[in-house]
N, C-alpha and C. Protein backbone atom coordinates (compact mmCIF):
# COMPACT_ATOMS: atom_id res chain seq x y z
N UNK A 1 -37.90 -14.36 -0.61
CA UNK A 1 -37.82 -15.28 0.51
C UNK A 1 -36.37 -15.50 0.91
N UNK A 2 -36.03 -14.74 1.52
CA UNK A 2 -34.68 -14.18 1.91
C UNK A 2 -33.53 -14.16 0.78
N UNK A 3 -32.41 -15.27 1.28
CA UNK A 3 -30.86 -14.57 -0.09
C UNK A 3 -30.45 -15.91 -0.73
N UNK A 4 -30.77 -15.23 -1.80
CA UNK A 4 -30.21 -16.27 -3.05
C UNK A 4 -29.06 -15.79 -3.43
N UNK A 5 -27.63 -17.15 -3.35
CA UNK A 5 -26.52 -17.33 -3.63
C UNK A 5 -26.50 -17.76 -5.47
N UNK A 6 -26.00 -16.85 -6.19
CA UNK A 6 -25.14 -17.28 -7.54
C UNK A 6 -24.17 -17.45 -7.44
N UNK A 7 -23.17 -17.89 -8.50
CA UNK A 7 -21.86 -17.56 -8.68
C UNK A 7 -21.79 -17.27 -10.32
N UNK A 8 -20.58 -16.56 -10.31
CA UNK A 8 -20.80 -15.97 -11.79
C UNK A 8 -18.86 -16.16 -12.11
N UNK A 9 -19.20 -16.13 -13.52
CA UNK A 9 -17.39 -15.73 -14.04
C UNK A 9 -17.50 -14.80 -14.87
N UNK A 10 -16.70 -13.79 -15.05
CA UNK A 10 -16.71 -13.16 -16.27
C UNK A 10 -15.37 -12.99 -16.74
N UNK A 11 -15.25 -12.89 -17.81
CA UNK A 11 -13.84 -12.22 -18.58
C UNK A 11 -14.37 -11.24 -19.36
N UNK A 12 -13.31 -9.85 -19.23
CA UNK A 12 -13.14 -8.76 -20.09
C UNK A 12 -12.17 -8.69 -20.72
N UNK A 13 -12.16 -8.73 -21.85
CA UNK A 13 -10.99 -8.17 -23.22
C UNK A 13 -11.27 -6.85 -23.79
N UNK A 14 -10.13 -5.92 -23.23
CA UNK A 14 -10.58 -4.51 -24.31
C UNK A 14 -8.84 -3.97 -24.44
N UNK A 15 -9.54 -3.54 -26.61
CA UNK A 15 -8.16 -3.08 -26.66
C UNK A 15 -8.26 -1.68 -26.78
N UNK A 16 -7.12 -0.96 -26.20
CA UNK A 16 -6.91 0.57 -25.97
C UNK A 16 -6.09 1.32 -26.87
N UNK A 17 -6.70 0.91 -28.36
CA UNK A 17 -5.73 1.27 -29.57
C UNK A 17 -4.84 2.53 -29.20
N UNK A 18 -5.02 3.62 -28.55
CA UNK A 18 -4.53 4.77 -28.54
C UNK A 18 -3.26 4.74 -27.84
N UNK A 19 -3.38 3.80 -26.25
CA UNK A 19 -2.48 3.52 -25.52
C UNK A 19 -1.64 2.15 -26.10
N UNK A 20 -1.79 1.77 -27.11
CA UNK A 20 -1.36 0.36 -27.40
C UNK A 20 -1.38 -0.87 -26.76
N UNK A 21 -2.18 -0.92 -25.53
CA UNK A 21 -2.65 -1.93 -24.78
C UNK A 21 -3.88 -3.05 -24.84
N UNK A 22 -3.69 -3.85 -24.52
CA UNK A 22 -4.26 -5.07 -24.89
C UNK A 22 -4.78 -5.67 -23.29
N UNK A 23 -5.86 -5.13 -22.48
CA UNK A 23 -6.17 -5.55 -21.38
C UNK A 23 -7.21 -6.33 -21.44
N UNK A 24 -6.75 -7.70 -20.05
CA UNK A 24 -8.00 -8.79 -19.97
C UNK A 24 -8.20 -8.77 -18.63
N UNK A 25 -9.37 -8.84 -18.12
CA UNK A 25 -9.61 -9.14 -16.34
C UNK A 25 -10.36 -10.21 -16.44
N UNK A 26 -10.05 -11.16 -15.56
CA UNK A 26 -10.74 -12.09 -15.51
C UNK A 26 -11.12 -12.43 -14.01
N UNK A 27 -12.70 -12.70 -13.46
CA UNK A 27 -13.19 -12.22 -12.44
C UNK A 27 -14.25 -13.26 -11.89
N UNK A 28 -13.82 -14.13 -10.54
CA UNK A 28 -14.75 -15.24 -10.08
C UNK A 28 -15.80 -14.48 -9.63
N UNK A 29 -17.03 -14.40 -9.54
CA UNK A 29 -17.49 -13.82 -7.89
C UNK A 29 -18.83 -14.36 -7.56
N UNK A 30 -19.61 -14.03 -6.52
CA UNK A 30 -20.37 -14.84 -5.73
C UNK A 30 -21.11 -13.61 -6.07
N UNK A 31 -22.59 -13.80 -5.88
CA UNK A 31 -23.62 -12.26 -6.17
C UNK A 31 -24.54 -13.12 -5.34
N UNK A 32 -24.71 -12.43 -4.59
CA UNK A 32 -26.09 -12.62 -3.00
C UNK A 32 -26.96 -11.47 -3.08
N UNK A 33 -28.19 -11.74 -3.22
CA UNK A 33 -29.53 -11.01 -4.00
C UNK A 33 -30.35 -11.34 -2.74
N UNK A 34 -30.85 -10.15 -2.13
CA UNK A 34 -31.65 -10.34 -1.04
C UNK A 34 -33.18 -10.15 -1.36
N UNK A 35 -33.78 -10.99 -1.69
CA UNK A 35 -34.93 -11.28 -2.20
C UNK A 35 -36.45 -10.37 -1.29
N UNK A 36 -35.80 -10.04 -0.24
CA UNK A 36 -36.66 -9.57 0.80
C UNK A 36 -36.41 -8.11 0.25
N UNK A 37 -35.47 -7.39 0.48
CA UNK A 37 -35.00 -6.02 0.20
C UNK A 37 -34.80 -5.21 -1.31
N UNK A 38 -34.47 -6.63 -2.13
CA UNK A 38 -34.02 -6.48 -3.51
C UNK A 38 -32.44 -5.76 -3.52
N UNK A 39 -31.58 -5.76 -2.41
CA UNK A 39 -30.39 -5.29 -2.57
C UNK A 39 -29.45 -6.36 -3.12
N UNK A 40 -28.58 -6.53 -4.41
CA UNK A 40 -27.32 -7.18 -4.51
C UNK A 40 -26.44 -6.29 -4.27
N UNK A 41 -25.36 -8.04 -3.57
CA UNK A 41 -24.26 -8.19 -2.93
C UNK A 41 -23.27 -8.56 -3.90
N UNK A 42 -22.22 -7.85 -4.37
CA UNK A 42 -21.28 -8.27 -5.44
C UNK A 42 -20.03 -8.94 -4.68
N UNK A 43 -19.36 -10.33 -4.46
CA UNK A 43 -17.85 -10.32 -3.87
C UNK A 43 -17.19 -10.96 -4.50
N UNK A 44 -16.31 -10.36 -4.99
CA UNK A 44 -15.14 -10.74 -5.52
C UNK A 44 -14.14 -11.71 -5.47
N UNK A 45 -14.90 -12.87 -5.28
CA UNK A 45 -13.62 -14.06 -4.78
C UNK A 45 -12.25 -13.71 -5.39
N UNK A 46 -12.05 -13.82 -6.66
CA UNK A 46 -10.85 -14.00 -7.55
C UNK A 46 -10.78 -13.15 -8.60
N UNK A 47 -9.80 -12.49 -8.45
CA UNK A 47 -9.60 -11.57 -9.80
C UNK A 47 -8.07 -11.60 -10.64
N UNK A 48 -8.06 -11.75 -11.58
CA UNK A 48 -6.77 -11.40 -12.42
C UNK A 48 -6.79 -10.07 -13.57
N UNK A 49 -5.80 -9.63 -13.88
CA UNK A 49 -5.78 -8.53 -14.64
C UNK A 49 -4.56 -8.58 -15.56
N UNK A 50 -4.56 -8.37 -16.82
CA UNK A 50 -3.22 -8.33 -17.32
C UNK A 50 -3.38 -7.37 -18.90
N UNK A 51 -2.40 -7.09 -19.24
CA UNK A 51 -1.78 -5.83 -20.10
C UNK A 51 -0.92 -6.36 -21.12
N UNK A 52 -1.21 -6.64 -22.11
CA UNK A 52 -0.19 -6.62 -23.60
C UNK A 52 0.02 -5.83 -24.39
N UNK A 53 0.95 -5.57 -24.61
CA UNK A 53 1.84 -4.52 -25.90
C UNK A 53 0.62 -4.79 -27.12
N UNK A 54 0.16 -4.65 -28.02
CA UNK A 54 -0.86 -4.98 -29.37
C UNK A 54 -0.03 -5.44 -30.34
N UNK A 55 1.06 -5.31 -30.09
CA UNK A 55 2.37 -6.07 -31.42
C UNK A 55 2.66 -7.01 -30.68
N UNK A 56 2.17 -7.08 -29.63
CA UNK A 56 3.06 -9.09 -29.37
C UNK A 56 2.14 -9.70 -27.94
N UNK A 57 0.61 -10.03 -28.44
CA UNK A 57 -0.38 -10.74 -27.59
C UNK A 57 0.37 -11.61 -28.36
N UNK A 58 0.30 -12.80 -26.48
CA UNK A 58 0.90 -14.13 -27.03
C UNK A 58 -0.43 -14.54 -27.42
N UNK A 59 -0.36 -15.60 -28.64
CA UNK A 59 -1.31 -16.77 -29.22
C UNK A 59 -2.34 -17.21 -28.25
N UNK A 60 -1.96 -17.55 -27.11
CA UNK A 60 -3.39 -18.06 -26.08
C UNK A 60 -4.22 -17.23 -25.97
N UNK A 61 -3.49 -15.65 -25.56
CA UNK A 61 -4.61 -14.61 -25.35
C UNK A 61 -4.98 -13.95 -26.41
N UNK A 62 -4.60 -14.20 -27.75
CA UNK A 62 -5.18 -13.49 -28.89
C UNK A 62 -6.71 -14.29 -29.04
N UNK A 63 -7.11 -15.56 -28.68
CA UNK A 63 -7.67 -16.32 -29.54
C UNK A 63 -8.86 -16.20 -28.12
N UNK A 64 -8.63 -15.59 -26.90
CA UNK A 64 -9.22 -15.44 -25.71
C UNK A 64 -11.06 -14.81 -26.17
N UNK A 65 -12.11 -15.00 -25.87
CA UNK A 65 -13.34 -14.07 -25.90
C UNK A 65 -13.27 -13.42 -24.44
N UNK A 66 -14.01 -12.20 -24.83
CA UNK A 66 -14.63 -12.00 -23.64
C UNK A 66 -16.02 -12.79 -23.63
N UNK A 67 -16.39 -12.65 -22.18
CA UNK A 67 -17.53 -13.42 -21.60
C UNK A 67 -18.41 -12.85 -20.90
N UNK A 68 -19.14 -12.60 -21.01
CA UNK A 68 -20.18 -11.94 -20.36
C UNK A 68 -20.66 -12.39 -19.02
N UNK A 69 -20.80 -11.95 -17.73
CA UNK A 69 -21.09 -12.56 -16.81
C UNK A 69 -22.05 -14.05 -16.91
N UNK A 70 -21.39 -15.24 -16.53
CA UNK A 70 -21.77 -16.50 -16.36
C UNK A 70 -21.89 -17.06 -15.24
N UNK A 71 -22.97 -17.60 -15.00
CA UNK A 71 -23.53 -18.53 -13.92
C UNK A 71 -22.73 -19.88 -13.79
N UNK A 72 -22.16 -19.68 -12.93
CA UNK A 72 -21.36 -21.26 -12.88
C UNK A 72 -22.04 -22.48 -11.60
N UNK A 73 -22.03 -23.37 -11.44
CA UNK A 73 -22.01 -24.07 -10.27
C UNK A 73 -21.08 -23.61 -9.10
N UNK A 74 -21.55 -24.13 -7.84
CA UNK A 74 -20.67 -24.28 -6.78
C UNK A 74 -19.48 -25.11 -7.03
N UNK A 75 -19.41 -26.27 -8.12
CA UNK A 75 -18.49 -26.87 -8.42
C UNK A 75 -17.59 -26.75 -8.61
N UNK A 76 -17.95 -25.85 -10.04
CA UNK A 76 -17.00 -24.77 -11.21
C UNK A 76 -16.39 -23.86 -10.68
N UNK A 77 -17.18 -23.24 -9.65
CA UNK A 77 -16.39 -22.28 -8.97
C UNK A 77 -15.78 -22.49 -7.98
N UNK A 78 -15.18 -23.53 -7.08
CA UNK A 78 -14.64 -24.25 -6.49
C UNK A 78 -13.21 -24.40 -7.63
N UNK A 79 -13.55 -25.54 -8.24
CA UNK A 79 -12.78 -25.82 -9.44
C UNK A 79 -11.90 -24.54 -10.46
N UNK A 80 -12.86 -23.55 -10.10
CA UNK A 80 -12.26 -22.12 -11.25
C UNK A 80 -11.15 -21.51 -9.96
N UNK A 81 -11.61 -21.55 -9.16
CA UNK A 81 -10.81 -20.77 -7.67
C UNK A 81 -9.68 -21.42 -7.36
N UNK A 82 -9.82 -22.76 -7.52
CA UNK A 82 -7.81 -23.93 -7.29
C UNK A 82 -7.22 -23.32 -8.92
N UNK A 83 -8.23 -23.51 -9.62
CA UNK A 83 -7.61 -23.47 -11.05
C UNK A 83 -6.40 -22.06 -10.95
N UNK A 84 -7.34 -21.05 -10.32
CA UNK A 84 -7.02 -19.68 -10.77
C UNK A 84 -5.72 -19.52 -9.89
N UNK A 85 -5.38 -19.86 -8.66
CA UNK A 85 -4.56 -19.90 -7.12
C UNK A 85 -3.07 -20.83 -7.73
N UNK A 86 -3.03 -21.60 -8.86
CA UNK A 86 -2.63 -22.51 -9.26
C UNK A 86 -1.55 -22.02 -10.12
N UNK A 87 -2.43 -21.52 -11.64
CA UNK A 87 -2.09 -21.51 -12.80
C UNK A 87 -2.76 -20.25 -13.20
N UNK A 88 -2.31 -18.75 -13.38
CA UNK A 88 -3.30 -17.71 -13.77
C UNK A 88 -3.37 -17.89 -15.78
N UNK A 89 -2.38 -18.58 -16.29
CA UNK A 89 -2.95 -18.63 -17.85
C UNK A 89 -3.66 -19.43 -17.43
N UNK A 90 -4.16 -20.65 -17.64
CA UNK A 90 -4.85 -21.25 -17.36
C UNK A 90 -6.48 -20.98 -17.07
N UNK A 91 -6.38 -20.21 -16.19
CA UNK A 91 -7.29 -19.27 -15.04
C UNK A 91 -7.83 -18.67 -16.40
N UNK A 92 -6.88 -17.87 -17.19
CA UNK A 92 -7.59 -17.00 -18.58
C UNK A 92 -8.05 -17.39 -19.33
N UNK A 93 -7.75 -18.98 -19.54
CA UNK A 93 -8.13 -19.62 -20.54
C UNK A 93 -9.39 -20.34 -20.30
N UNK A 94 -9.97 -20.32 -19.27
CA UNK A 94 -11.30 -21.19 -18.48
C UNK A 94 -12.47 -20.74 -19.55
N UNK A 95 -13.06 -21.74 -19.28
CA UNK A 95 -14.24 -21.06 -20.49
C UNK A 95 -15.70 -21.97 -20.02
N UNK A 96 -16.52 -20.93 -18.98
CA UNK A 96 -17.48 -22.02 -18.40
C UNK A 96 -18.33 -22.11 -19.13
């Protein structure tokens, strides 16, 4: 019965022992599911990305999970989107 609006957060942590890198993305987005067609819509409100040496993740992002795509409110994601525009540690450190 036409398009249902989610919003989702996710964070990825993966380490690239070979390259010695330590990558996190952390990712707002809106997913619009057309209930009529069955096509999803993925958009990307907010994205961050970042890269550490494996000998020197600072303390905030060692202790970071990844997250598996999460359903947030219109609120949260309002709230995650100033957060993120603001402060990107911060932004990494969100945990909905």
């Amino acid at each position: 019965m036409g398009r249902q609006k989610t919003y989702e957060f996710v964070r990825i942590k993966d380490k690239m022992i070979e390259e010695d890198i330590l990558i996190v993305i952390a990712n707002i987005r809106e997913v619009i599911k057309d209930s009529n067609t069955g096509n999803v819509n993925v958009l990307s409100r907010h994205s961050h990305s970042a890269e550490y040496p494996l000998n020197n993740i600072p303390l905030d992002i060692q202790v970071l999970e990844a997250v598996e795509p999460t359903e947030i409110s219109p609120q949260e994601f309002d709230q995650l989107t100033k957060l993120y525009k603001n402060d990107i540690n911060s932004f990494l450190l969100y945990t909905p």
